[in-house]
Protein backbone atom coordinates (compact mmCIF):
# COMPACT_ATOMS: atom_id res chain seq x y z
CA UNK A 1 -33.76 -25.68 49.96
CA UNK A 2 -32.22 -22.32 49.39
CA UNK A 3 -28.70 -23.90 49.82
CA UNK A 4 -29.87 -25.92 46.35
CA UNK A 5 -31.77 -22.45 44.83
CA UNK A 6 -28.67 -20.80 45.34
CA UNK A 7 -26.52 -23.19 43.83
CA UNK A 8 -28.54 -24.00 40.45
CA UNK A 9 -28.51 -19.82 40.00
CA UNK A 10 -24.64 -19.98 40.52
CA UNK A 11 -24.49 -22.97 38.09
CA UNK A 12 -27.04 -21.54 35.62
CA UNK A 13 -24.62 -18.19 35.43
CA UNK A 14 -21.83 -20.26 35.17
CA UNK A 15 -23.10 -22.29 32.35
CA UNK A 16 -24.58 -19.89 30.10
CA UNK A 17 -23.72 -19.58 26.70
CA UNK A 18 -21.38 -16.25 25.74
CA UNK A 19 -22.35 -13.84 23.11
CA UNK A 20 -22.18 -15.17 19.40
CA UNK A 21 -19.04 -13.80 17.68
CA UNK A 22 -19.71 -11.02 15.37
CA UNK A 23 -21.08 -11.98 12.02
CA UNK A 24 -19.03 -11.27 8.91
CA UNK A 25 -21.27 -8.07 8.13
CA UNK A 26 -20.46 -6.36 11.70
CA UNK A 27 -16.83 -7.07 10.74
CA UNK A 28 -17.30 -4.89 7.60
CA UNK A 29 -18.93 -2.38 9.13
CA UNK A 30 -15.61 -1.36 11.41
CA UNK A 31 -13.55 -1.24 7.84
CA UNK A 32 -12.47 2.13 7.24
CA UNK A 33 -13.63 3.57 3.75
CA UNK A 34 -12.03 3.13 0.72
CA UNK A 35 -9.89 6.10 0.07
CA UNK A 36 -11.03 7.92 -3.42
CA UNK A 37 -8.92 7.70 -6.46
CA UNK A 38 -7.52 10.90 -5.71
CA UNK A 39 -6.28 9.76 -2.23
CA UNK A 40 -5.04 6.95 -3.75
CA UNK A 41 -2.74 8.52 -6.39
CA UNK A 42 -1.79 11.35 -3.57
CA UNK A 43 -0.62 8.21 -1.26
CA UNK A 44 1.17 6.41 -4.08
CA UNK A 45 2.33 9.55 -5.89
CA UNK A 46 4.28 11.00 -2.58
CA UNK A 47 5.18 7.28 -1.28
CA UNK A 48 8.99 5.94 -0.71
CA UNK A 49 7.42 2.51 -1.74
CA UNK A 50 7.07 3.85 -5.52
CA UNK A 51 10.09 5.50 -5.45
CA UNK A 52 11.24 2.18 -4.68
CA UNK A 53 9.29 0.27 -7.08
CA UNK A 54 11.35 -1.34 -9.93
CA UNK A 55 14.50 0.88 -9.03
CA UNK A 56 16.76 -1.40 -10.52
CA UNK A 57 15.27 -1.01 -13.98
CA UNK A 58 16.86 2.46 -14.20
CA UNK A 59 20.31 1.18 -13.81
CA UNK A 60 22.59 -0.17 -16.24
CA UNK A 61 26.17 -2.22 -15.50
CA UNK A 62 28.62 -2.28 -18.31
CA UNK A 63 31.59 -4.15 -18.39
CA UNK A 64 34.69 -1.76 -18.57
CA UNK A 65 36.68 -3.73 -21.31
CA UNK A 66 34.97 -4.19 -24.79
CA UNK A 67 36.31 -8.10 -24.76
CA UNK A 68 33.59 -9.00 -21.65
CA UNK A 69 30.48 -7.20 -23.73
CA UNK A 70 28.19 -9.17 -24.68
CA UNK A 71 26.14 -8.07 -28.00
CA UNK A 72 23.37 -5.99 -25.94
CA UNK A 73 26.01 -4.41 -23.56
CA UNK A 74 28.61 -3.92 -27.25
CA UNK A 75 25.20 -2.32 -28.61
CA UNK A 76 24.75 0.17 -25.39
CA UNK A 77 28.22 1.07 -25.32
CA UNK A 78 28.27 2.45 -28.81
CA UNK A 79 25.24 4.37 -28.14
CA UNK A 80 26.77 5.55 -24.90
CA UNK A 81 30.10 6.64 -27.36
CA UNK A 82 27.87 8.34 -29.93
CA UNK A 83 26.39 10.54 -26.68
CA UNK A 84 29.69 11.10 -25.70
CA UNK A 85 29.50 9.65 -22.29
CA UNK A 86 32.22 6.99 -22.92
CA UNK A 87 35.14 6.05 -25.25
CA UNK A 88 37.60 3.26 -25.81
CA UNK A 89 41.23 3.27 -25.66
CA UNK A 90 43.64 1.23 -28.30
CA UNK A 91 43.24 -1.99 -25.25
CA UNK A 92 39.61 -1.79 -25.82
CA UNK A 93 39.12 -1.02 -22.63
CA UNK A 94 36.07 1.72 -21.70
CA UNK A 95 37.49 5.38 -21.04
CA UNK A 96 34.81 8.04 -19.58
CA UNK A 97 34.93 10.95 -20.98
CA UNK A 98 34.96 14.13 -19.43
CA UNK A 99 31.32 14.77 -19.31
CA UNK A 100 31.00 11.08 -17.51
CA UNK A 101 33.65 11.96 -15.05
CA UNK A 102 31.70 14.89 -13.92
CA UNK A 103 28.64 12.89 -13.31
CA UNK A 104 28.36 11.35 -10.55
CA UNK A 105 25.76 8.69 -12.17
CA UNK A 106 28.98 7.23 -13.68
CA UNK A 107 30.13 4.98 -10.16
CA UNK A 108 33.03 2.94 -11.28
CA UNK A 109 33.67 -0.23 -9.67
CA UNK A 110 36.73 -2.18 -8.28
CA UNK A 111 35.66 -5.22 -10.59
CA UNK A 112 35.60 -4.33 -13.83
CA UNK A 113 32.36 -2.95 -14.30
CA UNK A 114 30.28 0.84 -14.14
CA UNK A 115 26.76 1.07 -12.76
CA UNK A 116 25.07 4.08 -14.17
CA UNK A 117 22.61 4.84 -11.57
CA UNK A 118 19.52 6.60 -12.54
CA UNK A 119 19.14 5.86 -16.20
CA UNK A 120 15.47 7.22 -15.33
CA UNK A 121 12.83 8.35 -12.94
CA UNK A 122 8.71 7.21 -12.61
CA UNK A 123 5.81 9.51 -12.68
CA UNK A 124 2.25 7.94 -11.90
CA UNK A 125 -0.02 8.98 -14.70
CA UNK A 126 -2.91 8.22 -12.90
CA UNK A 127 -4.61 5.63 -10.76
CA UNK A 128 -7.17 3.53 -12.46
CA UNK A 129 -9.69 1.72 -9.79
CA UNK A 130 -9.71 1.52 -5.99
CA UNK A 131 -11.22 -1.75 -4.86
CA UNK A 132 -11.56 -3.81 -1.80
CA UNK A 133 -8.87 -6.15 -1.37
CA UNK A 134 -8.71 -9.39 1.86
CA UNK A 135 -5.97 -7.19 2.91
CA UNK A 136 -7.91 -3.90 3.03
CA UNK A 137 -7.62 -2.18 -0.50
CA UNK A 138 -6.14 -2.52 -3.94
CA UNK A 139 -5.52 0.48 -5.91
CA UNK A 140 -4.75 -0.48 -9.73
CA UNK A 141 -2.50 2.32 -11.64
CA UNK A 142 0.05 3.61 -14.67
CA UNK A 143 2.65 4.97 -14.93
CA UNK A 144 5.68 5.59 -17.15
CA UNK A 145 9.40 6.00 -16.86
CA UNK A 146 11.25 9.38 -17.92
CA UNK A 147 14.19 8.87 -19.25
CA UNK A 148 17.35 11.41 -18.31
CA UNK A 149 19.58 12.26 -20.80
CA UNK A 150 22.03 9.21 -20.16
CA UNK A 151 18.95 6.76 -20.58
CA UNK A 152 17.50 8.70 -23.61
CA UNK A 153 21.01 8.24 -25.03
CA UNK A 154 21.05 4.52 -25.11
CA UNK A 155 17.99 2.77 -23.34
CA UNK A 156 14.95 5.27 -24.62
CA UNK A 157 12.88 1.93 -25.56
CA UNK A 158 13.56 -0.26 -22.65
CA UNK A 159 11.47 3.12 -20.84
CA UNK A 160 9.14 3.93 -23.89
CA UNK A 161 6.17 1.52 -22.96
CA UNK A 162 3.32 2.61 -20.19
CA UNK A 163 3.73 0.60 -16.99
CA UNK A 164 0.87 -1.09 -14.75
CA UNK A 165 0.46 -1.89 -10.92
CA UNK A 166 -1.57 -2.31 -8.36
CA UNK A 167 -1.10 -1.03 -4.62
CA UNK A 168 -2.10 -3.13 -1.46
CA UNK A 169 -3.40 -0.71 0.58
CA UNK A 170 -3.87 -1.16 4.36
CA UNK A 171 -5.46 1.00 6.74
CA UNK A 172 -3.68 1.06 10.11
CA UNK A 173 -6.32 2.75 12.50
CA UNK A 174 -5.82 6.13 11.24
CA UNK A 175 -4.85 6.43 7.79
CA UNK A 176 -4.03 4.32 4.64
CA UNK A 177 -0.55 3.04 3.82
CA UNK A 178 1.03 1.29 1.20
CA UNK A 179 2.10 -2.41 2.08
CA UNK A 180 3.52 -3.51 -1.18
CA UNK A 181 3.18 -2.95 -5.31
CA UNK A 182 3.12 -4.90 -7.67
CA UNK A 183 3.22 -4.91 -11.49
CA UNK A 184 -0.14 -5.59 -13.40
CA UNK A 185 -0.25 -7.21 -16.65
């Protein structure tokens, strides 16, 4: 009889049910805080991931003979010769100028063309809502491009307009960190 006692308490141990999963609401609670506007524009400010952002938008290829320009790249080298960053020789072929030579923006290539490489930096203006997001947090912000002097010279409009994005934030046990941006219509 205690041979069967025994048994049923080792089956009835065995057999119990385990401990419901935590509910959706327990999950929450564990979530870090949203960081403040503030710690959001510090984070984005100061990250490599904006720096990143849209970093081909401040370069510019041009071919280096007038007879491969199409009408845009004809427009932006005049306005690059009216700066005096570039000239043409009786060929019609692009000649830098002094001033371009000394730059070392100016990087001429091997096939025919020059990248001019930064036309322009970003500054965040400031960050507009911090939200929760399935991936932790969104963080919605403007900003706007400042042209240098080579990009005021011939691409001031393509920079003139405020920009909009938005931040995926993640939290990764001890701070918040960007893991991606994305423009915001």
């Amino acid at each position: 009889m205690m041979r069967k006692v025994a048994l049923l308490l080792v089956l009835a141990i065995g057999c119990r049910s385990e401990a419901p999963p935590p509910t959706q609401s327990a999950a929450e609670d564990r979530r870090a805080p949203l960081p403040s506007v503030e710690e959001a524009q510090t984070l984005i400010a100061s990250s490599s991931d904006f720096s990143e952002y849209e970093f081909t938008s401040a370069s510019y290829s041009l071919p280096m003979q007038r007879s491969l320009m199409n009408e845009p790249a004809q427009k932006a080298a005049a306005d690059l010769r009216r700066a005096g960053w570039i000239g043409f020789d009786g060929a019609g072929n692009v000649t830098l100028t002094a001033k371009a030579k000394g730059d070392k923006r100016w990087l001429v290539r091997q096939n025919g063309f020059v990248d001019i490489v930064p036309l322009a930096k970003k500054e965040l203006t400031s960050v507009t809502a911090v939200r929760e997001d399935p991936e932790g947090a969104a963080a919605d912000f403007d900003w706007k491009w400042i042209p240098n002097e080579i990009g005021e010279a011939f691409q001031k409009e393509r920079y003139a307009a405020p920009q909009k994005a938005t931040a995926t934030l993640i939290h990764d046990g001890t701070s918040w960190t960007i893991l991606r941006i994305r423009p915001r219509p």
